[in-house]
Structures are given as C-alpha cells and as structure tokens.
C-alpha atoms as a PDB file:
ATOM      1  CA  UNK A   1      15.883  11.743  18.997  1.00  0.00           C
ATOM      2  CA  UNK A   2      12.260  10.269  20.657  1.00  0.00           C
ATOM      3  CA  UNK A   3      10.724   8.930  17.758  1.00  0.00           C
ATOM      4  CA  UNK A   4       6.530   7.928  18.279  1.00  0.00           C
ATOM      5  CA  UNK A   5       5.867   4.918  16.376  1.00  0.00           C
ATOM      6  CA  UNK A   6       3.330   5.509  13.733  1.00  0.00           C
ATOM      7  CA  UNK A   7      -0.059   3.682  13.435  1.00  0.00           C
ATOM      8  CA  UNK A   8      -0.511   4.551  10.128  1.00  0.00           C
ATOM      9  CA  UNK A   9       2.032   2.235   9.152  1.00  0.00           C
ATOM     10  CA  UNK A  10       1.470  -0.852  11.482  1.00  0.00           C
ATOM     11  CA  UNK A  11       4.664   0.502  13.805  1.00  0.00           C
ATOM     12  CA  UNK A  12       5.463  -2.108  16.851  1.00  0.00           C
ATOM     13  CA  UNK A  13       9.184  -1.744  17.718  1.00  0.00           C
ATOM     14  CA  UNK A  14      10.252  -5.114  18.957  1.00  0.00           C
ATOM     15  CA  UNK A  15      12.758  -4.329  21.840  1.00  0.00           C
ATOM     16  CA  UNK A  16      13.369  -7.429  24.324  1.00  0.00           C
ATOM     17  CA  UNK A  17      17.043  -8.459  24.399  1.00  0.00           C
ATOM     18  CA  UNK A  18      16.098 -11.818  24.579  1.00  0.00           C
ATOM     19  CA  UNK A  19      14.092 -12.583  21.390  1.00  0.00           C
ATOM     20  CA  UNK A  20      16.644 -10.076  19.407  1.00  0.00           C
ATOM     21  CA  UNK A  21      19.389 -12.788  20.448  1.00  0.00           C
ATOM     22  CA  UNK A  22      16.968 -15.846  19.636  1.00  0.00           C
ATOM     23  CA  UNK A  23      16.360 -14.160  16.055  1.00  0.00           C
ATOM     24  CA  UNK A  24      20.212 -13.055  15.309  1.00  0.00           C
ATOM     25  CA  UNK A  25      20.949 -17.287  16.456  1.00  0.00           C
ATOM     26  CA  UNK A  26      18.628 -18.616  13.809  1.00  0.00           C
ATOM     27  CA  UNK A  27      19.965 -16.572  11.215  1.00  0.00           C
ATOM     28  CA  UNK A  28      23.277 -18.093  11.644  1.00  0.00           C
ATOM     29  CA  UNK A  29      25.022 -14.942  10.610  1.00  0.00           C
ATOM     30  CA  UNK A  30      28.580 -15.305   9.374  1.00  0.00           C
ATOM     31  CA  UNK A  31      31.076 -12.855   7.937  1.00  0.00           C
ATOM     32  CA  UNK A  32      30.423 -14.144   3.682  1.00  0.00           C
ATOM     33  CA  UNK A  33      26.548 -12.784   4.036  1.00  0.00           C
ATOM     34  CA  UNK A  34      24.569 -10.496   2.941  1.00  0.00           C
ATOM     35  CA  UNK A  35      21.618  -9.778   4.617  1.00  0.00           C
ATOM     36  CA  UNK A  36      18.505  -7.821   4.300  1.00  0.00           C
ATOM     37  CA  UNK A  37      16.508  -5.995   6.834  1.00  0.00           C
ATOM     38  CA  UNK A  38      12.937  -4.812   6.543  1.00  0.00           C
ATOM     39  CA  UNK A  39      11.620  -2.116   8.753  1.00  0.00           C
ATOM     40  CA  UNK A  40      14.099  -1.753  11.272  1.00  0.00           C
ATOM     41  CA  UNK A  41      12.628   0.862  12.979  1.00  0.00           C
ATOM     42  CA  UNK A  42      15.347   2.128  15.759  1.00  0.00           C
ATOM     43  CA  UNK A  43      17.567  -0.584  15.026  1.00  0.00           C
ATOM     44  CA  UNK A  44      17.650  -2.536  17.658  1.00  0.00           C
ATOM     45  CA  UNK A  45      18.051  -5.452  15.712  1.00  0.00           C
ATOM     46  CA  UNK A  46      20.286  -4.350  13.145  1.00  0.00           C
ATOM     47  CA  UNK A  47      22.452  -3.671  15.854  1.00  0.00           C
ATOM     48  CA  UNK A  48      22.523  -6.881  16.951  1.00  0.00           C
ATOM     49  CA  UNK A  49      22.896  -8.016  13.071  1.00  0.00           C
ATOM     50  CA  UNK A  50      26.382  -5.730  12.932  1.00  0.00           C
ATOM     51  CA  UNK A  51      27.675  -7.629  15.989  1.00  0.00           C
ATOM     52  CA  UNK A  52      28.015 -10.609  13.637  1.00  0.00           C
ATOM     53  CA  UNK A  53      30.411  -8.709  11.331  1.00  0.00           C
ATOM     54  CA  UNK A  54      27.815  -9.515   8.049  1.00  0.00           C
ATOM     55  CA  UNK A  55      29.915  -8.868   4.668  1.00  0.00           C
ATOM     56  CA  UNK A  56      26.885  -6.007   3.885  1.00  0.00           C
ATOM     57  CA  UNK A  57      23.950  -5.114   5.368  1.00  0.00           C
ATOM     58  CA  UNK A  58      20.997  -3.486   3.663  1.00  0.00           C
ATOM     59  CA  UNK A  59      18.057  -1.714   5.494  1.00  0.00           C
ATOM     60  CA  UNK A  60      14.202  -1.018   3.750  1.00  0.00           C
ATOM     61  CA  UNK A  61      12.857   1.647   6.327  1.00  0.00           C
ATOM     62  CA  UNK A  62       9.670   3.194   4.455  1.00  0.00           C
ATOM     63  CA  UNK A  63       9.620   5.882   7.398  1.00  0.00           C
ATOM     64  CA  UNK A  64      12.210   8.959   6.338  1.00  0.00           C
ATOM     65  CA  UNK A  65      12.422  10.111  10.000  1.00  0.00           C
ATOM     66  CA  UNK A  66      13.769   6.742  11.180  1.00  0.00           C
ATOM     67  CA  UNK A  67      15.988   6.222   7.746  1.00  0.00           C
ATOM     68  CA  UNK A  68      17.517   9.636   9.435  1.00  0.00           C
ATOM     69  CA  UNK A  69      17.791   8.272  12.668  1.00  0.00           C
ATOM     70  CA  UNK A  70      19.438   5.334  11.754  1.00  0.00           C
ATOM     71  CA  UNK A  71      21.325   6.608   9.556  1.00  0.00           C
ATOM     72  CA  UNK A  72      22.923   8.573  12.640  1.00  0.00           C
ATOM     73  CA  UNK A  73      23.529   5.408  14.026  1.00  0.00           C
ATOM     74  CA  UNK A  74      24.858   3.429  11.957  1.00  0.00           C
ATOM     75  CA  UNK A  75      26.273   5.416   9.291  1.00  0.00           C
ATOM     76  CA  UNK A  76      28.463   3.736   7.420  1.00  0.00           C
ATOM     77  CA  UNK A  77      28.168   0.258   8.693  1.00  0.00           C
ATOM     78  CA  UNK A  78      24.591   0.362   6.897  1.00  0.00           C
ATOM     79  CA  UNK A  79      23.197   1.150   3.498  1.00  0.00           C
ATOM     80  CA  UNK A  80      19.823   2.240   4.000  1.00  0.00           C
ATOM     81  CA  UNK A  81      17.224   2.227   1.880  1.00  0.00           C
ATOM     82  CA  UNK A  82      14.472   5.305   2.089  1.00  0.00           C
ATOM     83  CA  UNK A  83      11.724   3.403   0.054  1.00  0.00           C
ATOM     84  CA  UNK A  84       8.647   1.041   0.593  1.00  0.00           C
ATOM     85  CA  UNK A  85       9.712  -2.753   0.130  1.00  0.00           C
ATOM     86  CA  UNK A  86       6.737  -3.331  -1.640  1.00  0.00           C
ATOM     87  CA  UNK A  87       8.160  -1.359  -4.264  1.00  0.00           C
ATOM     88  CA  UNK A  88      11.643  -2.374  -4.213  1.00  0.00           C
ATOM     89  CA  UNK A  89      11.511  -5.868  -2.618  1.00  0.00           C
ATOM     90  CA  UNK A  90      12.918  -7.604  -6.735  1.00  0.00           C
ATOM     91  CA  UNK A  91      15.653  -5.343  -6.198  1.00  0.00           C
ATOM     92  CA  UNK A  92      17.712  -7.452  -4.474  1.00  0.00           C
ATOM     93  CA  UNK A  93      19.807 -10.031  -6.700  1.00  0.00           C
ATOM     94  CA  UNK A  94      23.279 -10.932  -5.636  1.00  0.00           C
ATOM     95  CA  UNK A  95      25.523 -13.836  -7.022  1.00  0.00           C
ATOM     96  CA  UNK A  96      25.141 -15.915  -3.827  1.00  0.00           C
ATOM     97  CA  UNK A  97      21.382 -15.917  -2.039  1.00  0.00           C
ATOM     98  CA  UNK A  98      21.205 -13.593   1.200  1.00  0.00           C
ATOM     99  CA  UNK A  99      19.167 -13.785   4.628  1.00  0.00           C
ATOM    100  CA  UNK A 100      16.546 -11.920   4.971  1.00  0.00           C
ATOM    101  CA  UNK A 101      15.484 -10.578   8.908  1.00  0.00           C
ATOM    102  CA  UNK A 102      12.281  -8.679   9.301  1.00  0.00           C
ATOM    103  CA  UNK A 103       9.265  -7.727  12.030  1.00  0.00           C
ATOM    104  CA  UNK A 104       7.139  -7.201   9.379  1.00  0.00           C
ATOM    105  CA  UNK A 105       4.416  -4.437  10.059  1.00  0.00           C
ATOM    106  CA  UNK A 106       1.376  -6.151  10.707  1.00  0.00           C
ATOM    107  CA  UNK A 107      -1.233  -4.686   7.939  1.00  0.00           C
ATOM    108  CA  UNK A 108       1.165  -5.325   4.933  1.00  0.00           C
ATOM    109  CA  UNK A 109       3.046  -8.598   6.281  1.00  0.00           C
ATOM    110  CA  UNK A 110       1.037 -10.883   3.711  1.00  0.00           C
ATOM    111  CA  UNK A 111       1.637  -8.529   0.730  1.00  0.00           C
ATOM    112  CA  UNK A 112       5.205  -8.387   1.893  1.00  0.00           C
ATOM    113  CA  UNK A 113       5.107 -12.215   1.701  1.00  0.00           C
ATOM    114  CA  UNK A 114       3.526 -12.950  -1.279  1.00  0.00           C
ATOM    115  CA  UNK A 115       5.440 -10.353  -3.333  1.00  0.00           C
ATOM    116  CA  UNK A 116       8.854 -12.476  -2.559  1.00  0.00           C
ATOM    117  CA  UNK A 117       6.699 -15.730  -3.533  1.00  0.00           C
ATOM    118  CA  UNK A 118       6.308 -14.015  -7.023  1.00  0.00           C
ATOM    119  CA  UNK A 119      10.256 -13.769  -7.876  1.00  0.00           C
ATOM    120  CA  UNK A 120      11.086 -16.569 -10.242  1.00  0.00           C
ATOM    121  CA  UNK A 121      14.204 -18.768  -8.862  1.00  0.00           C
ATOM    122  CA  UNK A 122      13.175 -17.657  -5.556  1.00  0.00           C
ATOM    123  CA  UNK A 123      16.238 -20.229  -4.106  1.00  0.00           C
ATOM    124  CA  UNK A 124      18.938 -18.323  -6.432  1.00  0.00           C
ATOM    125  CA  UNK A 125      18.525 -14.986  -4.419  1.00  0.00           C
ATOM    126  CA  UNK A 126      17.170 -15.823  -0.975  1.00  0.00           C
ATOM    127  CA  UNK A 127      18.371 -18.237   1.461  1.00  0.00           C
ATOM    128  CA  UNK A 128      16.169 -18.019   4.249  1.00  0.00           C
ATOM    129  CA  UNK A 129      13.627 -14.989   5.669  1.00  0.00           C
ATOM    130  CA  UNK A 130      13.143 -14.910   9.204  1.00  0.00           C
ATOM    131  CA  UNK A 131      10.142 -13.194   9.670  1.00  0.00           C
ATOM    132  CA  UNK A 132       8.234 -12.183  12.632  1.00  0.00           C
ATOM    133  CA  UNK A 133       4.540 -11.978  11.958  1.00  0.00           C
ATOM    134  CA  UNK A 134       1.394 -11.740  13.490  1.00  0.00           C
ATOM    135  CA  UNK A 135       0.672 -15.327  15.468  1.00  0.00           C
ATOM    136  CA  UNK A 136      -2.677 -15.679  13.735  1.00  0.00           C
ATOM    137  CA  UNK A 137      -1.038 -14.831  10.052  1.00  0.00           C
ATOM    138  CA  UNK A 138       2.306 -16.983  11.209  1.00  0.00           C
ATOM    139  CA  UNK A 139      -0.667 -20.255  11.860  1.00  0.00           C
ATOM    140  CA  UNK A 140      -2.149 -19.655   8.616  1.00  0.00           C
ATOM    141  CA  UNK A 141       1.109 -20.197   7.207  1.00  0.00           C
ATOM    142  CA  UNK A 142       2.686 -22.937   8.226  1.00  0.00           C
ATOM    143  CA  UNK A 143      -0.720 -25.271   8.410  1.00  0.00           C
ATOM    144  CA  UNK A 144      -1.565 -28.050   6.770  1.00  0.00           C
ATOM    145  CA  UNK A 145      -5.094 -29.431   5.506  1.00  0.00           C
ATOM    146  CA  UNK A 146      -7.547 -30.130   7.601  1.00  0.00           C
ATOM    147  CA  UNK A 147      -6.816 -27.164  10.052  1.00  0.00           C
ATOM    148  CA  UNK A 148      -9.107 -24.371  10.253  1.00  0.00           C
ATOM    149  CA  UNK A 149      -6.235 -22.308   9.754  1.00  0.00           C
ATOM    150  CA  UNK A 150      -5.560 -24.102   6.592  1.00  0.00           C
ATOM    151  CA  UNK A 151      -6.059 -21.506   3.574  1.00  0.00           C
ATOM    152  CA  UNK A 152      -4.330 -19.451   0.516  1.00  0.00           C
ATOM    153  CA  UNK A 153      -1.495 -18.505   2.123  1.00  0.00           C
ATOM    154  CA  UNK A 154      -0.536 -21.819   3.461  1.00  0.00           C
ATOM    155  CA  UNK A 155      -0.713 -23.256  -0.371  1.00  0.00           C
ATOM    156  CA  UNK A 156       0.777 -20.185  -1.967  1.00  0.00           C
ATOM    157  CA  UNK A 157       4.070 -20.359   0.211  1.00  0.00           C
ATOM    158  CA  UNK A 158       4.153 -23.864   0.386  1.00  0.00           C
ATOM    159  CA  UNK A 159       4.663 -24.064  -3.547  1.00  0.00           C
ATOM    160  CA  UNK A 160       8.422 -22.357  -3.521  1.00  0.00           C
ATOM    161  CA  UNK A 161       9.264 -22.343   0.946  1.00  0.00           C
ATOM    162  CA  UNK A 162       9.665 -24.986   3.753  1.00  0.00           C
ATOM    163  CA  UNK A 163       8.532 -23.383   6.732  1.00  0.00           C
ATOM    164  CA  UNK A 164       9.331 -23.402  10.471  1.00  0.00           C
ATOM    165  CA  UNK A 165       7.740 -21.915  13.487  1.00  0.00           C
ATOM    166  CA  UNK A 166      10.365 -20.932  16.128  1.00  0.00           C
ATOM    167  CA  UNK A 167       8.417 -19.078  19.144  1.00  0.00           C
ATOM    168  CA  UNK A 168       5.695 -16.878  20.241  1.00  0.00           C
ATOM    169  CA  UNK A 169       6.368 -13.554  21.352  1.00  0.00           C
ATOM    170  CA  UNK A 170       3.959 -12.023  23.637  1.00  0.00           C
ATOM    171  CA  UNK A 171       2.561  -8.173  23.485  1.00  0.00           C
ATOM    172  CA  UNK A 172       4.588  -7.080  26.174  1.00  0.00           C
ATOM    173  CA  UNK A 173       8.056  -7.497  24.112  1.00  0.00           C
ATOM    174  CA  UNK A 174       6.598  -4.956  21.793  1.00  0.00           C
ATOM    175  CA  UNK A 175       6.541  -1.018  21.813  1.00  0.00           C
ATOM    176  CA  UNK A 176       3.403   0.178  21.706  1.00  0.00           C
ATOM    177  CA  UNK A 177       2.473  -3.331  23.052  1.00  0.00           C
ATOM    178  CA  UNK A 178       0.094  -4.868  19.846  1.00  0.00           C
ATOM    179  CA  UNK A 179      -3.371  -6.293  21.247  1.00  0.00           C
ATOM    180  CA  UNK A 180      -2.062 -10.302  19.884  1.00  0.00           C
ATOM    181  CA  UNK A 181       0.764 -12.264  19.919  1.00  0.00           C
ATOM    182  CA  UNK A 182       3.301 -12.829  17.172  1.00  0.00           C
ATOM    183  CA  UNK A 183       5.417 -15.280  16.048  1.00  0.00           C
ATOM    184  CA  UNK A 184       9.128 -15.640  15.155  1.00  0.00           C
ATOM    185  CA  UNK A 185       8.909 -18.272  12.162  1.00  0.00           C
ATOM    186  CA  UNK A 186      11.709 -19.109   9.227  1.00  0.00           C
ATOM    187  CA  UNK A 187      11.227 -19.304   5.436  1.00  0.00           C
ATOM    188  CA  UNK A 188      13.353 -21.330   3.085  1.00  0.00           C
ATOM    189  CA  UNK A 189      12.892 -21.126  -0.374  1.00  0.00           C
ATOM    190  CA  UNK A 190      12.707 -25.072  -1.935  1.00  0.00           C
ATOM    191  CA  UNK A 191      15.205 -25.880  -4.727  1.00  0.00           C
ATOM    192  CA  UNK A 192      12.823 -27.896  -6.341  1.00  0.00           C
ATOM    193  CA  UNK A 193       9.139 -26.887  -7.070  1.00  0.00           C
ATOM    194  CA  UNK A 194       6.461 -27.742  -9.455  1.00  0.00           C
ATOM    195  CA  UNK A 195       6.681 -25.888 -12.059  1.00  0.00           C
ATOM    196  CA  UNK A 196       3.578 -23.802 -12.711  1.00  0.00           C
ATOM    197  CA  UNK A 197       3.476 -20.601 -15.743  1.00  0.00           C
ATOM    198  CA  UNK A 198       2.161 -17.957 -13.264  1.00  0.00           C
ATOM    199  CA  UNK A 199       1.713 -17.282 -10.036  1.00  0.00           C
ATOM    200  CA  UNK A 200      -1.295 -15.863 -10.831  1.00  0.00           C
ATOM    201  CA  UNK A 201      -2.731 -18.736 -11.883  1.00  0.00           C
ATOM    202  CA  UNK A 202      -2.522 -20.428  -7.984  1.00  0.00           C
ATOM    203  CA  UNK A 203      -3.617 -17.439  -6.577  1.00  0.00           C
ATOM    204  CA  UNK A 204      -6.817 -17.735  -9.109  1.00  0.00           C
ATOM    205  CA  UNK A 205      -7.549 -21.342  -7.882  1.00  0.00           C
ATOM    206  CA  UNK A 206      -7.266 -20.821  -4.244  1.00  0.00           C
ATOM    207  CA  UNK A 207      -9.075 -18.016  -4.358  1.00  0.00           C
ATOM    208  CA  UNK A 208     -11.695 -19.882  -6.322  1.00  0.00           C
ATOM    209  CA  UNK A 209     -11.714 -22.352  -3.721  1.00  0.00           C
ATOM    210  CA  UNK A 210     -11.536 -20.295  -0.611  1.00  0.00           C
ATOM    211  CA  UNK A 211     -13.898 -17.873  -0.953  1.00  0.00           C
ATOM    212  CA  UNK A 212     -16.216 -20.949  -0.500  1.00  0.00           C
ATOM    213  CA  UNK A 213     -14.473 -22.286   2.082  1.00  0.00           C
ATOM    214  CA  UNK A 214     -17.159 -23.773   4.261  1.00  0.00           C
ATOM    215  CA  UNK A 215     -18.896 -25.200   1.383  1.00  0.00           C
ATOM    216  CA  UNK A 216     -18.130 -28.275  -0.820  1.00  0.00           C
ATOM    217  CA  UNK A 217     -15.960 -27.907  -3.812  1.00  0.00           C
ATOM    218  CA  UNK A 218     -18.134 -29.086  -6.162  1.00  0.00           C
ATOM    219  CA  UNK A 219     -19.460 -25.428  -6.503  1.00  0.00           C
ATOM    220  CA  UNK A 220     -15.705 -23.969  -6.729  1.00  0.00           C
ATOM    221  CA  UNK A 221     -14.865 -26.825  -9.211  1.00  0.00           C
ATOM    222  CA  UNK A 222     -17.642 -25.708 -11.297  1.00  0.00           C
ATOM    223  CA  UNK A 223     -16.544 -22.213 -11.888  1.00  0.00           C
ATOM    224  CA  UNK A 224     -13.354 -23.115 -12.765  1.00  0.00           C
ATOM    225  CA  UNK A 225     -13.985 -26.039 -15.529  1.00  0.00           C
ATOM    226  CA  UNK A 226     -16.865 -26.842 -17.621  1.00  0.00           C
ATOM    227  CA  UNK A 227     -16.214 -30.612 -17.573  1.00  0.00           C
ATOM    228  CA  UNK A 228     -15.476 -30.486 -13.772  1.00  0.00           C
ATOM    229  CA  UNK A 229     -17.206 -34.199 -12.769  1.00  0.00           C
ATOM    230  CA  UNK A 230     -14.669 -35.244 -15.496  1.00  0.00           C
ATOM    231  CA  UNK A 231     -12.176 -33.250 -14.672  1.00  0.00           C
ATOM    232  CA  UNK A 232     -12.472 -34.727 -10.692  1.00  0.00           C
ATOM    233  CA  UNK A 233     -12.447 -37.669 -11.556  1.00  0.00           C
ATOM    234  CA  UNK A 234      -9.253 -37.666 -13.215  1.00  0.00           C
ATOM    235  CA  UNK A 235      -7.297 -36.091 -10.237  1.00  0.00           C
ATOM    236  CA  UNK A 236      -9.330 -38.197  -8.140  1.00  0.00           C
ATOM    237  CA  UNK A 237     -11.165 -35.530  -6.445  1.00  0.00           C
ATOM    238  CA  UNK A 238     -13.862 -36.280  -4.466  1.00  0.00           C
ATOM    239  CA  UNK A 239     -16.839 -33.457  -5.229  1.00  0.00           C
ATOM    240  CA  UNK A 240     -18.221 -33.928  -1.517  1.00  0.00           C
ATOM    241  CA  UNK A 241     -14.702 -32.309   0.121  1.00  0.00           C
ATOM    242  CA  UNK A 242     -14.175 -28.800   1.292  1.00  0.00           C
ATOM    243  CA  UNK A 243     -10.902 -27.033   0.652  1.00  0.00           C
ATOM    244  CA  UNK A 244      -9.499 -27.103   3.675  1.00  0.00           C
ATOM    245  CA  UNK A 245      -9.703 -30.857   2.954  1.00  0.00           C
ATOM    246  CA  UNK A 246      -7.273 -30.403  -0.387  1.00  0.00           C
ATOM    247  CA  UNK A 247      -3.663 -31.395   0.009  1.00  0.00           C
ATOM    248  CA  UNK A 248      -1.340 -28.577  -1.532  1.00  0.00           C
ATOM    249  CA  UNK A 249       0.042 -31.246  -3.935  1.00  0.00           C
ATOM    250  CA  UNK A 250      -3.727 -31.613  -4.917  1.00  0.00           C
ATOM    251  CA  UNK A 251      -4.163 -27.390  -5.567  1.00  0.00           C
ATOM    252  CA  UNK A 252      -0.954 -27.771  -7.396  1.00  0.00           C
ATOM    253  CA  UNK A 253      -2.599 -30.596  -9.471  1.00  0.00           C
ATOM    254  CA  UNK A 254      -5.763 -28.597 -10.147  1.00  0.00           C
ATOM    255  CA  UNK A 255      -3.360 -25.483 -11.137  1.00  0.00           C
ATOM    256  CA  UNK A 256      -1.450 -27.287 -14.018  1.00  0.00           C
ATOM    257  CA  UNK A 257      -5.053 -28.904 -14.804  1.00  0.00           C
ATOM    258  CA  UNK A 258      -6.429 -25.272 -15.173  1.00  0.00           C
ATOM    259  CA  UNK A 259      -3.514 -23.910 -16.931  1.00  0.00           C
ATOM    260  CA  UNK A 260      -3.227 -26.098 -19.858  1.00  0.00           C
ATOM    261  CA  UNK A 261      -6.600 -25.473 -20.837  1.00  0.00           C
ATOM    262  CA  UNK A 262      -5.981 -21.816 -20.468  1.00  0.00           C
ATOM    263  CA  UNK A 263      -2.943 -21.680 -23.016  1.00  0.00           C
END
C-alpha cells in the first residue's frame, strides 16, 4: 500500500537508516521494557524498535489508514492504538516506568509535550522520551536564561525533566522533506521536583511574564501581585530585569509565592 503523507496532520516520515539506528542506541532498548511509540507512520522505526526484542510495544497512530497498514505489518508483534495521543497520552501507567520514542508531528509537538508535563509522578511512569522535534522548538527547550530562545517551555519542562540534545537532522532525511531542521533530543523525568499545587499555576506565571517578554518585569510583576515592590524584594528580584533574565529556580520561586496567596 502507497500511503501520501497528510499535511493536515503535520505528516514527515523520517526514513534515513542512519538516524533510525542513532535513535533505537539512545533508547537503550532491552528485553524487560516497555515502550511507547507516537506516530509511527510506516513504521520504520518501530521496526527497528522490534529488532531489540522489547517485552511490549505500544503504537499511538491518530491516522486509521496507517493503524491498517501497520497493523499488516506488524500484526501481532504490536498493539496499536487507533486514537489521538492527546487524548489518550495518561493512559499509560505500568508498574515499572517505560521509554517513550516519538517524531512528533510538528504543529502539535508542544501540546504533546506539555500534556506529559501535566501527569503527577511523572518519574513513576516514564523513564525517558526521546523525541524528535522541530530544531527551533527542540532550542526553546533545552535553553537556559539569558538566551533568546529562553521562554515557557524551557521553564515548564525544566520543573519535572533533565534534558539532552543529541543531533540535528536535516530536511533531506525526511519524507516530504520539512522546510527546517529538527532535532533528536532526550527527556528524563527528575525524581525530585519542587513541589508546586498545579501546573496551571506555572503556566499562569510564565505566561504572565512572557507575553512581555521584551519588556521589564516590573509590568508582569504588577499584574500578578498587588504588593509586587514588596513582594521583589523578598525573592530578591530586581524590577529592572526581563524574563529571559529569570532563572527557572526564580519562576519556581515566584510560583509558590503566587500560589499561597491564591489558596
């Protein structure tokens, strides 16, 4: 069967040997995991994933034409699932944490992301995710303050992962080749974090703060506390800064600040 990737759902089958063996390696697969795959597509990777002999392997393919077609494939070896993972992604809780692989469709890959971040005892369930994302998204990631690239995201799955960058994968190992690069990076999820009451609540501040994020955070500050020269002061916060200047301990800070006066 020729299957057309579809547009309409961010589609780029990743098919170059190479970087399919250089993603299987860091996933250290052995024959006591379990392991997740999102959007397989033709299964060129979960091939390579059933060469390690995995205990189980579980497939999210959103697309019911390539669930069939790998389903063909594989049949047995596989138990694929026929649903989007934005709707199913908490449905995966085993008594020992699993690896997750993915080459995440580009125009979800952050809601993809920040749904996982949202599962309490992230660490109980997940042991890594090995995600390929766009490069740009991948940078905004893993930086720190101070880069331009520094935002949200990088806060938000700093709080519960240690992240990695592995490689760059250029356009051309792609089918239909995307117009940017992407990048191959890992995810752990931290067994210790600060303990916040919602993840709502840091998604509230750094949104807050980087909606403004060329201007000084006095004005994001403000919105957020009626005190907030006091409330500065105390977590030694200097008014004059701009986010990207924050540290993500600091936005932690700031978040139990804000959510004990909230209770």
């Amino acid at each position: 069967m020729n299957l057309k990737p579809k547009k309409s759902l961010g589609q780029n089958f990743l098919y170059d040997n190479e970087i399919l063996s250089k993603i299987i390696d860091v996933g250290n697969i052995s024959n006591k995991d379990t392991i997740l795959e999102i959007g397989p597509g033709t299964g060129s990777l979960t091939e390579k994933i059933l060469q390690k002999k995995p205990k189980k392997l579980y497939v999210v393919e959103k697309d019911k034409d390539l669930a069939n077609e790998l389903y063909r494939k594989f049949s047995k070896k596989v138990e694929i699932i026929n649903e989007d993972i934005l709707e199913c992604y908490n449905q995966f809780y085993f008594n020992k944490p699993i690896k997750v692989f993915g080459n995440l469709p580009y125009n979800i890959s952050s809601k993809i992301l920040t749904s996982f971040i949202k599962i309490n005892d992230l660490n109980k369930f997940f042991e890594i995710f090995i995600f390929v994302f766009q490069k740009e998204l991948a940078e905004r990631i893993i930086a720190y303050e101070n880069l331009k690239e520094y935002g949200r995201l990088s806060v938000l799955v700093s709080w519960k992962m240690k992240t990695k960058k592995i490689l760059d994968i250029s356009p051309d190992k792609f089918f239909p080749k995307p117009k940017v690069w992407s990048s191959l990076i890992t995810l752990c999820p931290k067994n210790k974090i600060h303990n916040l009451k919602k993840t709502k609540n840091l998604e509230h501040i750094t949104n807050v703060f980087f909606n403004q994020r060329r201007k000084m955070i006095k004005k994001p500050m403000k919105l957020l506390f009626k005190n907030y020269e006091e409330v500065a002061k105390k977590l030694e916060i200097k008014l004059n800064l701009r986010p990207q200047n924050i540290s993500k301990d600091k936005f932690i800070e700031i978040c139990k600040y804000y959510e004990n006066l909230i209770q």
